[in-house]
PDB file of N, CA and C in Angstrom:
ATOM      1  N   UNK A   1      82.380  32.152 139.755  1.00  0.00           N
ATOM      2  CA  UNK A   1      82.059  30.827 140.260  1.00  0.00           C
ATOM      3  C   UNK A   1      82.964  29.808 139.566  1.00  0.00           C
ATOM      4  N   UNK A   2      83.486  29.056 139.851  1.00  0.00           N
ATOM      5  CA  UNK A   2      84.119  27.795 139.856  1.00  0.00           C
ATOM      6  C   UNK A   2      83.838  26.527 139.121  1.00  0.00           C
ATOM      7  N   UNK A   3      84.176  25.730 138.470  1.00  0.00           N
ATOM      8  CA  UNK A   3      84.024  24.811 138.154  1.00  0.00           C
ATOM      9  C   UNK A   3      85.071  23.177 138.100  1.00  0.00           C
ATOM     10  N   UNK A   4      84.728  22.766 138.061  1.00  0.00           N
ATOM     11  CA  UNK A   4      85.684  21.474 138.114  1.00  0.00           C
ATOM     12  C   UNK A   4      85.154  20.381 137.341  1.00  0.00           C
ATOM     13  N   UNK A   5      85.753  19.656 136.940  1.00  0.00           N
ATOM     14  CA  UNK A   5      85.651  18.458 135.451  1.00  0.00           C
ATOM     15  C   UNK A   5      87.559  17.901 135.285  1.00  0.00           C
ATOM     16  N   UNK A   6      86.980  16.825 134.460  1.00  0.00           N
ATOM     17  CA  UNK A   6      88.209  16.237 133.903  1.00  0.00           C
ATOM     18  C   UNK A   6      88.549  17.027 133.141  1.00  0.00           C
ATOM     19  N   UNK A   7      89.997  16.550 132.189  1.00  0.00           N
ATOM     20  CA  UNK A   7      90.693  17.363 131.449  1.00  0.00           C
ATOM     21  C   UNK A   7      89.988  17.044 129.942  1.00  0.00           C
ATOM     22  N   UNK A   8      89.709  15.262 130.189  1.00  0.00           N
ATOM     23  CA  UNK A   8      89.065  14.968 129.089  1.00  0.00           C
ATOM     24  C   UNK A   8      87.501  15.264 128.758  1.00  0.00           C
ATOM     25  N   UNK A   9      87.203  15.580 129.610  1.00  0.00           N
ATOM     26  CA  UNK A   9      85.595  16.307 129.600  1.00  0.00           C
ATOM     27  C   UNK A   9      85.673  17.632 128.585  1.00  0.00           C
ATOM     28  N   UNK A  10      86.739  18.629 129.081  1.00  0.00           N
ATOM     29  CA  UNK A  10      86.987  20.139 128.848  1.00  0.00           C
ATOM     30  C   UNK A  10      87.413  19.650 127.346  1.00  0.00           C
ATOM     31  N   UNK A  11      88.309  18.577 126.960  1.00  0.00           N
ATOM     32  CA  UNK A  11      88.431  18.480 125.691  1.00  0.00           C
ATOM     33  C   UNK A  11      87.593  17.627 125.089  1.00  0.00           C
ATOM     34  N   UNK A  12      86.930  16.959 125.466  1.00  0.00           N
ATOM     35  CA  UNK A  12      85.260  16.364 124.585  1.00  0.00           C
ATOM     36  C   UNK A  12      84.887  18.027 124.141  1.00  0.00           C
ATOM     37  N   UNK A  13      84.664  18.684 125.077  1.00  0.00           N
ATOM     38  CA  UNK A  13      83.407  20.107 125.039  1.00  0.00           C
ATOM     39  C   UNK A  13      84.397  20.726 123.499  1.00  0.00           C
ATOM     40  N   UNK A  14      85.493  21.011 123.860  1.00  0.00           N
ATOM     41  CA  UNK A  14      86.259  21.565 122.704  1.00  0.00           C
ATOM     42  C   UNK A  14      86.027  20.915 121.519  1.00  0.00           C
ATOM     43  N   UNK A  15      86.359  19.563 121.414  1.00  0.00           N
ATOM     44  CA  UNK A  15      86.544  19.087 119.864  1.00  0.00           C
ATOM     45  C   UNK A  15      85.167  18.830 119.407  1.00  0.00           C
ATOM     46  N   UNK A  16      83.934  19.089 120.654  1.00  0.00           N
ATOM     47  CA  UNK A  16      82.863  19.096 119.925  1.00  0.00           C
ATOM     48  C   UNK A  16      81.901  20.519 119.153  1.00  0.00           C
ATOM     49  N   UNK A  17      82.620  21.482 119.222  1.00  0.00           N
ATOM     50  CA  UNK A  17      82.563  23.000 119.037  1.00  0.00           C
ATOM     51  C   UNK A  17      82.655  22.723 117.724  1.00  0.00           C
ATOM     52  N   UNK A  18      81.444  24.167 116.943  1.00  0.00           N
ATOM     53  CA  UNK A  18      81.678  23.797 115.719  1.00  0.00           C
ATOM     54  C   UNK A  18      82.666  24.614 115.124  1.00  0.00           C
ATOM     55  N   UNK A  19      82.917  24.367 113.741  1.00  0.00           N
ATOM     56  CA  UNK A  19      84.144  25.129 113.348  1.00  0.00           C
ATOM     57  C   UNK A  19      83.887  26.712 113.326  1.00  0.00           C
ATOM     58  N   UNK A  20      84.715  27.411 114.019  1.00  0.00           N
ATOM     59  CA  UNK A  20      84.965  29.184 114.027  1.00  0.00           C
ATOM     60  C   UNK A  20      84.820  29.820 115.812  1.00  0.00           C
ATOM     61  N   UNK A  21      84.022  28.308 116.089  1.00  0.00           N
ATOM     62  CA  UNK A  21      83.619  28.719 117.901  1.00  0.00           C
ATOM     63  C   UNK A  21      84.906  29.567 118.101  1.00  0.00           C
ATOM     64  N   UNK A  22      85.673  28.776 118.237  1.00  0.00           N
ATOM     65  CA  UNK A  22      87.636  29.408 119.445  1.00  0.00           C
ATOM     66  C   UNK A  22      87.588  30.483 118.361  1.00  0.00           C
ATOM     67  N   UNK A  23      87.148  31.208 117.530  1.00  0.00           N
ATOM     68  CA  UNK A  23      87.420  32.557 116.780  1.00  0.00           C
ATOM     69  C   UNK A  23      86.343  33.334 117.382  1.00  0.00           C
ATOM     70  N   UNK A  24      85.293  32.959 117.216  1.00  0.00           N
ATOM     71  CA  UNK A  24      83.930  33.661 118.262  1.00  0.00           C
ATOM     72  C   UNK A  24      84.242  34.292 119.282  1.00  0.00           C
ATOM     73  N   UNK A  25      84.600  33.108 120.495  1.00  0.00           N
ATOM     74  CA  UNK A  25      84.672  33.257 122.102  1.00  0.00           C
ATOM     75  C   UNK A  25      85.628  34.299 122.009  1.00  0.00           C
ATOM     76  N   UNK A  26      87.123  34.152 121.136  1.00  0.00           N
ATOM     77  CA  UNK A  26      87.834  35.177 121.539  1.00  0.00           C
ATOM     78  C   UNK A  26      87.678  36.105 120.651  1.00  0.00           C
ATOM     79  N   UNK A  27      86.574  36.376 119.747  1.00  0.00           N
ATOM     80  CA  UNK A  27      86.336  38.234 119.569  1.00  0.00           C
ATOM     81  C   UNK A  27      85.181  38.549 120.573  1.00  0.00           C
ATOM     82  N   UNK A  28      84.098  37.781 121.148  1.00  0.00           N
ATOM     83  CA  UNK A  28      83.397  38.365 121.455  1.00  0.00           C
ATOM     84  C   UNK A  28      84.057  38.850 123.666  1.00  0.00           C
ATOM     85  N   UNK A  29      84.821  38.089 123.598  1.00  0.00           N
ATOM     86  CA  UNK A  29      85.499  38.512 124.555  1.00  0.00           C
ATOM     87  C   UNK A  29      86.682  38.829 124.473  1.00  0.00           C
ATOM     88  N   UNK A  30      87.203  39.701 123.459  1.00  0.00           N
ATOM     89  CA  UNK A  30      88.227  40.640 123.294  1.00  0.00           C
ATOM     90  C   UNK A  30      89.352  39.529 123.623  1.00  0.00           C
ATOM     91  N   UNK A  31      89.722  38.325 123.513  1.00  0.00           N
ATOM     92  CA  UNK A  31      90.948  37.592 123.366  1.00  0.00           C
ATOM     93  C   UNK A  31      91.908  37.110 122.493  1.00  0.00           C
ATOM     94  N   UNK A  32      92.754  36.882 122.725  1.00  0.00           N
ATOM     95  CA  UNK A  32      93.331  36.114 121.408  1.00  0.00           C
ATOM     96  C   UNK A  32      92.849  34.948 121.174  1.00  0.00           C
ATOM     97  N   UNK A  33      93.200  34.398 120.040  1.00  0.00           N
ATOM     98  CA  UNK A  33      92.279  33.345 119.585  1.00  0.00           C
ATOM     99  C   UNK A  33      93.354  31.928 120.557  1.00  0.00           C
ATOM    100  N   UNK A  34      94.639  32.389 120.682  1.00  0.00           N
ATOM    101  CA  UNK A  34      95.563  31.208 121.359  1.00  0.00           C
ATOM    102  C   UNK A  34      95.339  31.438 122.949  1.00  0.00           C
ATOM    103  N   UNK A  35      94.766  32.655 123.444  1.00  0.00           N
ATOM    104  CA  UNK A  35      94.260  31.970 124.792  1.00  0.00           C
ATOM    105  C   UNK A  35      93.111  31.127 125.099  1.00  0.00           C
ATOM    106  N   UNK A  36      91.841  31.585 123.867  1.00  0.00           N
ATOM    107  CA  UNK A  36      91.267  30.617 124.101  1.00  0.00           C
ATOM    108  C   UNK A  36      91.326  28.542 123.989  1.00  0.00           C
ATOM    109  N   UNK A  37      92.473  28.848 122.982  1.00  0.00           N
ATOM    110  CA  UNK A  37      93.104  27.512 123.065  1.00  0.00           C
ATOM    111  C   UNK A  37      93.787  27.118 124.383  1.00  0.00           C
ATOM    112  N   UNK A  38      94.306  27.789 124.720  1.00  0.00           N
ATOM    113  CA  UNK A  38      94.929  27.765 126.121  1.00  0.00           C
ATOM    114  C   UNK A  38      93.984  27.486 127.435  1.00  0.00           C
ATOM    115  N   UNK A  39      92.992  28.060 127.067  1.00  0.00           N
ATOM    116  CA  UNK A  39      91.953  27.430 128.318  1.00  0.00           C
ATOM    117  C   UNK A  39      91.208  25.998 128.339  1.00  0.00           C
ATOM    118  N   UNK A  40      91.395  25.644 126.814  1.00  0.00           N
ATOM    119  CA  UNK A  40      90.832  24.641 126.766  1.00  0.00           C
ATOM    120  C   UNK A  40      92.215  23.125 126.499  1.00  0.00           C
ATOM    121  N   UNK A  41      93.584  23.422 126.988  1.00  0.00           N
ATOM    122  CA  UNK A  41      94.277  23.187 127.040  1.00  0.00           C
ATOM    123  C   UNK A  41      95.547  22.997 126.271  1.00  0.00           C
ATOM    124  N   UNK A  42      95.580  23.750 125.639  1.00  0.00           N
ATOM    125  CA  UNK A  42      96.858  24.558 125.137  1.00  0.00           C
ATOM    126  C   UNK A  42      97.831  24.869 125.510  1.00  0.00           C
ATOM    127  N   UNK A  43      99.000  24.787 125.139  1.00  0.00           N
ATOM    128  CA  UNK A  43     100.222  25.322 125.930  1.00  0.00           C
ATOM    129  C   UNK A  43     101.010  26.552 125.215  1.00  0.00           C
ATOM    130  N   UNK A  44     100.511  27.039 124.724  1.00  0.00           N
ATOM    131  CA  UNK A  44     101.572  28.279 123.616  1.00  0.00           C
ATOM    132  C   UNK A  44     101.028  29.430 124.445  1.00  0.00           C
ATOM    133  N   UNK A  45     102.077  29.801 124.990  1.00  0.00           N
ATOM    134  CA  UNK A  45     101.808  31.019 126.397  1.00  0.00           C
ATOM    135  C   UNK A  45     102.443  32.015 125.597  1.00  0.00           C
ATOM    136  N   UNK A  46     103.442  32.172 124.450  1.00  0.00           N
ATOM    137  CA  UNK A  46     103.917  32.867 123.668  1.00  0.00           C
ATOM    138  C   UNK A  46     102.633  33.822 122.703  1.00  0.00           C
ATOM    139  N   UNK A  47     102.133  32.988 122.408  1.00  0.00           N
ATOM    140  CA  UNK A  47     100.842  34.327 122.059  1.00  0.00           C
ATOM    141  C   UNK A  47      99.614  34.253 122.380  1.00  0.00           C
ATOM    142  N   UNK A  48      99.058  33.567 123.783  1.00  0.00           N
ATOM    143  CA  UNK A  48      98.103  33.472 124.209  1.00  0.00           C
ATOM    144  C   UNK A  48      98.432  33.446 125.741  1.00  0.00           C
ATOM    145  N   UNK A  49      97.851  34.134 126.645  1.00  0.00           N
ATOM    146  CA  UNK A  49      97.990  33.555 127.952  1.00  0.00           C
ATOM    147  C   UNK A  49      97.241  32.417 129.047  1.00  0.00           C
ATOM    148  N   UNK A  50      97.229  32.452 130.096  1.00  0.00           N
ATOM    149  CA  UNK A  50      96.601  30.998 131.006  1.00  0.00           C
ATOM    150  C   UNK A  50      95.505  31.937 132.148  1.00  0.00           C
ATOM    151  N   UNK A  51      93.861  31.841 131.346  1.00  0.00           N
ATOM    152  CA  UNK A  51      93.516  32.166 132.336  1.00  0.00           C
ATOM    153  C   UNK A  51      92.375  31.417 132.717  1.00  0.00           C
ATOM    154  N   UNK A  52      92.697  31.985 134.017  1.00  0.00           N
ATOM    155  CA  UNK A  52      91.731  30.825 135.171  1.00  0.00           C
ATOM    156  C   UNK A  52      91.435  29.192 135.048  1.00  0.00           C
ATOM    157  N   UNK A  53      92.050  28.685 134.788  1.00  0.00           N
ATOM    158  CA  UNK A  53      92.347  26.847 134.672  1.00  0.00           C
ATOM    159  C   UNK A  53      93.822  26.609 134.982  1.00  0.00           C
ATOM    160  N   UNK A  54      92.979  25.349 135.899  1.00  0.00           N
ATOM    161  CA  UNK A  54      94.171  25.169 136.674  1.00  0.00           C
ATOM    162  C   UNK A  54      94.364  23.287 136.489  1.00  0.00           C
ATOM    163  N   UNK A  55      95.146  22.412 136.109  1.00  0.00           N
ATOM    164  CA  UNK A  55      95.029  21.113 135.850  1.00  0.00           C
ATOM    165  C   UNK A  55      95.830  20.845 136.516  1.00  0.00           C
ATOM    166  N   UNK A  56      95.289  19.468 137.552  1.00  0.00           N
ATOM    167  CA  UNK A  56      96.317  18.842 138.872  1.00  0.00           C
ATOM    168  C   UNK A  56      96.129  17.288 137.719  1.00  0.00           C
ATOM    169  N   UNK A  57      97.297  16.580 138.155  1.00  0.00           N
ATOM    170  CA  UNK A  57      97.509  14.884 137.719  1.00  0.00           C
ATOM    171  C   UNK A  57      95.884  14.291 138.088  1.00  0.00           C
ATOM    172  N   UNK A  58      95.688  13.730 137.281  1.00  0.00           N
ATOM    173  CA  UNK A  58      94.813  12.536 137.933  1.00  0.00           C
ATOM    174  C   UNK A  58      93.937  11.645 136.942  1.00  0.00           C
ATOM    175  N   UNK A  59      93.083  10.379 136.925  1.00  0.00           N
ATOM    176  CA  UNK A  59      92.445  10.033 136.447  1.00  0.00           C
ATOM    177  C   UNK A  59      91.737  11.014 135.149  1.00  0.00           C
ATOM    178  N   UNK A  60      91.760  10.186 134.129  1.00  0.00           N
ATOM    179  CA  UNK A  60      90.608  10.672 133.173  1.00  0.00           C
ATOM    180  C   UNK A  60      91.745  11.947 132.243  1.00  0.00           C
ATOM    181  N   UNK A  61      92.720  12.018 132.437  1.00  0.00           N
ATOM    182  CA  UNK A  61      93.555  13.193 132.292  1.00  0.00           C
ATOM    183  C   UNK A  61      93.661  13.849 132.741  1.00  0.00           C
ATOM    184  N   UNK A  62      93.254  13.851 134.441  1.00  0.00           N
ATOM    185  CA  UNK A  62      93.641  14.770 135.190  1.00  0.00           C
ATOM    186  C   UNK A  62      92.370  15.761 135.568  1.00  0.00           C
ATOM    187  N   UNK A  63      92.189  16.521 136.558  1.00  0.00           N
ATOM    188  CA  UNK A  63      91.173  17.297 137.201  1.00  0.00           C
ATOM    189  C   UNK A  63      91.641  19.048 136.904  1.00  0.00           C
ATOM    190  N   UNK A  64      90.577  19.551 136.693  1.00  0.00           N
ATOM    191  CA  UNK A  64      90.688  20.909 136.083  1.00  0.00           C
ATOM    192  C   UNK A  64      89.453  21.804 136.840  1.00  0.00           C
ATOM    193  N   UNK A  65      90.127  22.551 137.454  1.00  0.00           N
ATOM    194  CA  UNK A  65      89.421  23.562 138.304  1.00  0.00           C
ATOM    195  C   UNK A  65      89.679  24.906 137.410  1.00  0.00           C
ATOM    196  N   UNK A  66      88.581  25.310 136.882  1.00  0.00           N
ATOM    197  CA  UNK A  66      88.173  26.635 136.389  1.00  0.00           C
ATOM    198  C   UNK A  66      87.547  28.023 137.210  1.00  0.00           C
ATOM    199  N   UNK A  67      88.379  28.785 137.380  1.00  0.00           N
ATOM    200  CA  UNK A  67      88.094  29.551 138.488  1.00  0.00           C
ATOM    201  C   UNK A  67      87.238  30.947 137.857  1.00  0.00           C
ATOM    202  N   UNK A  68      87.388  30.801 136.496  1.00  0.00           N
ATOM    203  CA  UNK A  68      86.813  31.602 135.701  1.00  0.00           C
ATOM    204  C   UNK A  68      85.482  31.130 134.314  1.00  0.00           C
ATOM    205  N   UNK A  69      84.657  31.312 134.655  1.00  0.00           N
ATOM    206  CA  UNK A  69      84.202  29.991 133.950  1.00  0.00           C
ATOM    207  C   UNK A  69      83.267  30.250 132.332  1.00  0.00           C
ATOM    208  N   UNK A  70      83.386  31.699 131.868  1.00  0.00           N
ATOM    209  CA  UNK A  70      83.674  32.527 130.660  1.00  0.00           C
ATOM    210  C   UNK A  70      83.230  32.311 130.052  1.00  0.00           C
ATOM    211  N   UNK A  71      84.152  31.371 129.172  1.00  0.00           N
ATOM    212  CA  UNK A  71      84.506  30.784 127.932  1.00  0.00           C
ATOM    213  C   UNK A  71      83.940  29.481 128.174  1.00  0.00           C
ATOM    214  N   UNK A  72      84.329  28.904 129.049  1.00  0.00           N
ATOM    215  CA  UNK A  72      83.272  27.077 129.547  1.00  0.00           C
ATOM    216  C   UNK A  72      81.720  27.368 128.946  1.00  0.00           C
ATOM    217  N   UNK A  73      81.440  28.993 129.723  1.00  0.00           N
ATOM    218  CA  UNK A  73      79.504  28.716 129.115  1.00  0.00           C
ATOM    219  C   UNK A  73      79.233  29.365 127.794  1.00  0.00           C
ATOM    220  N   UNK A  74      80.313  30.056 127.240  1.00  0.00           N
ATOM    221  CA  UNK A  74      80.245  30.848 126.086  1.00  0.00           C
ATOM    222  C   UNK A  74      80.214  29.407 124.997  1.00  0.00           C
ATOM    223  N   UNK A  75      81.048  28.078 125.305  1.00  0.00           N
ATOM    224  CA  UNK A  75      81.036  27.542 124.440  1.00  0.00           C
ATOM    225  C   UNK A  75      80.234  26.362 124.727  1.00  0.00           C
ATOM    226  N   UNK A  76      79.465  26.443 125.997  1.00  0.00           N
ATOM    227  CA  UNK A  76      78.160  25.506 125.902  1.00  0.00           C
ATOM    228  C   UNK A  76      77.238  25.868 125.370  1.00  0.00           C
ATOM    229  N   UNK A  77      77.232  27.417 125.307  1.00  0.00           N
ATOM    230  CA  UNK A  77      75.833  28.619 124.726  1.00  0.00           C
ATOM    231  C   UNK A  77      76.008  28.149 123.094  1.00  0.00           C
ATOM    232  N   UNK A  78      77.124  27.827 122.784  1.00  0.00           N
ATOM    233  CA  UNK A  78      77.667  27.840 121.498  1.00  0.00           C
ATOM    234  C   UNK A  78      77.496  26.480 120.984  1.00  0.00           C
ATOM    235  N   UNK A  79      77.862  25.603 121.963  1.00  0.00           N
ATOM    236  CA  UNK A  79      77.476  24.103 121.238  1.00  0.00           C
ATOM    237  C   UNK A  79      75.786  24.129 121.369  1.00  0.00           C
ATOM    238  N   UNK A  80      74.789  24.565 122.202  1.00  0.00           N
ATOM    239  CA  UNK A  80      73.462  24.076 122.671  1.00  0.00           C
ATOM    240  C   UNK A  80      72.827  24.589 121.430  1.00  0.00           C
ATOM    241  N   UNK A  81      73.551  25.827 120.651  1.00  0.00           N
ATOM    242  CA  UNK A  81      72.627  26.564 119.317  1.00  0.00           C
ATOM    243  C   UNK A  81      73.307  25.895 118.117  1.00  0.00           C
ATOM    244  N   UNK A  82      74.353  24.998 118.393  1.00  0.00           N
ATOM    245  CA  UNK A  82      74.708  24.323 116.637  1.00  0.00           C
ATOM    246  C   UNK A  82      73.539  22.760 117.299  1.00  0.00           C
ATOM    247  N   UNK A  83      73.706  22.213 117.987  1.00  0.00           N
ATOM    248  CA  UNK A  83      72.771  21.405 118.121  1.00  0.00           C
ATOM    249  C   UNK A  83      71.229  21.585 117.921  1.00  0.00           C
ATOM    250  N   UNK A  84      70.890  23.062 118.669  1.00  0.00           N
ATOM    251  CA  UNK A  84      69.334  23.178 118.325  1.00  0.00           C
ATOM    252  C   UNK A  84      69.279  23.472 117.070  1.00  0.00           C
ATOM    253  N   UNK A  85      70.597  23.982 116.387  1.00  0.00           N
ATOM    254  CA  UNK A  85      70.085  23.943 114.535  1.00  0.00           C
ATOM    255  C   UNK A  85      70.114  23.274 113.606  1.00  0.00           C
ATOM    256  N   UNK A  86      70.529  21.658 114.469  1.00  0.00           N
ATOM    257  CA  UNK A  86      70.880  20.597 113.528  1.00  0.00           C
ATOM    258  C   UNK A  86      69.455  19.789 113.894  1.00  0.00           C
ATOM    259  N   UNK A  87      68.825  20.049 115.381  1.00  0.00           N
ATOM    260  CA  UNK A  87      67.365  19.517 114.978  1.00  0.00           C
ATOM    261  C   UNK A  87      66.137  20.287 114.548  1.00  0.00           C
ATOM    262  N   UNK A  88      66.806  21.127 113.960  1.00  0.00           N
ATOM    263  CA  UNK A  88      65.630  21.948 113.734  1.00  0.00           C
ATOM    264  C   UNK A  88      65.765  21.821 111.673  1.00  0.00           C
ATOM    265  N   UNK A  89      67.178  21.125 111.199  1.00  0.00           N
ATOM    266  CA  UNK A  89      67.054  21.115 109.754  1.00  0.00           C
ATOM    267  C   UNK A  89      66.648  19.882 109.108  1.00  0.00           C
TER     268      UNK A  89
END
């Protein structure tokens, strides 16, 4: 399933990840740690590759259709449990 958002949305979600997430997502889904940078907009295709995001020009930094959407809920699953453990201390 698909998704679509700004570019700056996809990088709010990123820089709000806590520290080790982009090491997580890509062991627990067998990646390199620079593709998962790469999905969340990265450009080093040299040791990570480009999958499923796709960014056209536009407002807001542009529109980003995720055709793979993985790593998007791996790291909402991931922000929703550093948040439920910051109200829970």
């Amino acid at each position: 399933m698909s998704k679509t958002l700004t570019f700056n949305e996809l990088r709010r979600l990123k820089d709000s990840l806590p520290d080790g997430a982009t090491h997580r997502i890509a062991d627990e889904l067998n990646l390199t740690v620079q593709t998962v940078r790469n999905y969340f907009g990265g450009v080093n295709y040299q040791f990570g590759n480009n999958i499923g995001i796709h960014i056209e020009p536009g407002p807001d930094g542009g529109i980003v259709v995720l055709d793979d959407t993985t790593i998007y809920d791996m790291a909402v699953k991931i922000l929703e449990e550093a948040n439920k453990e910051k109200k829970e201390a």
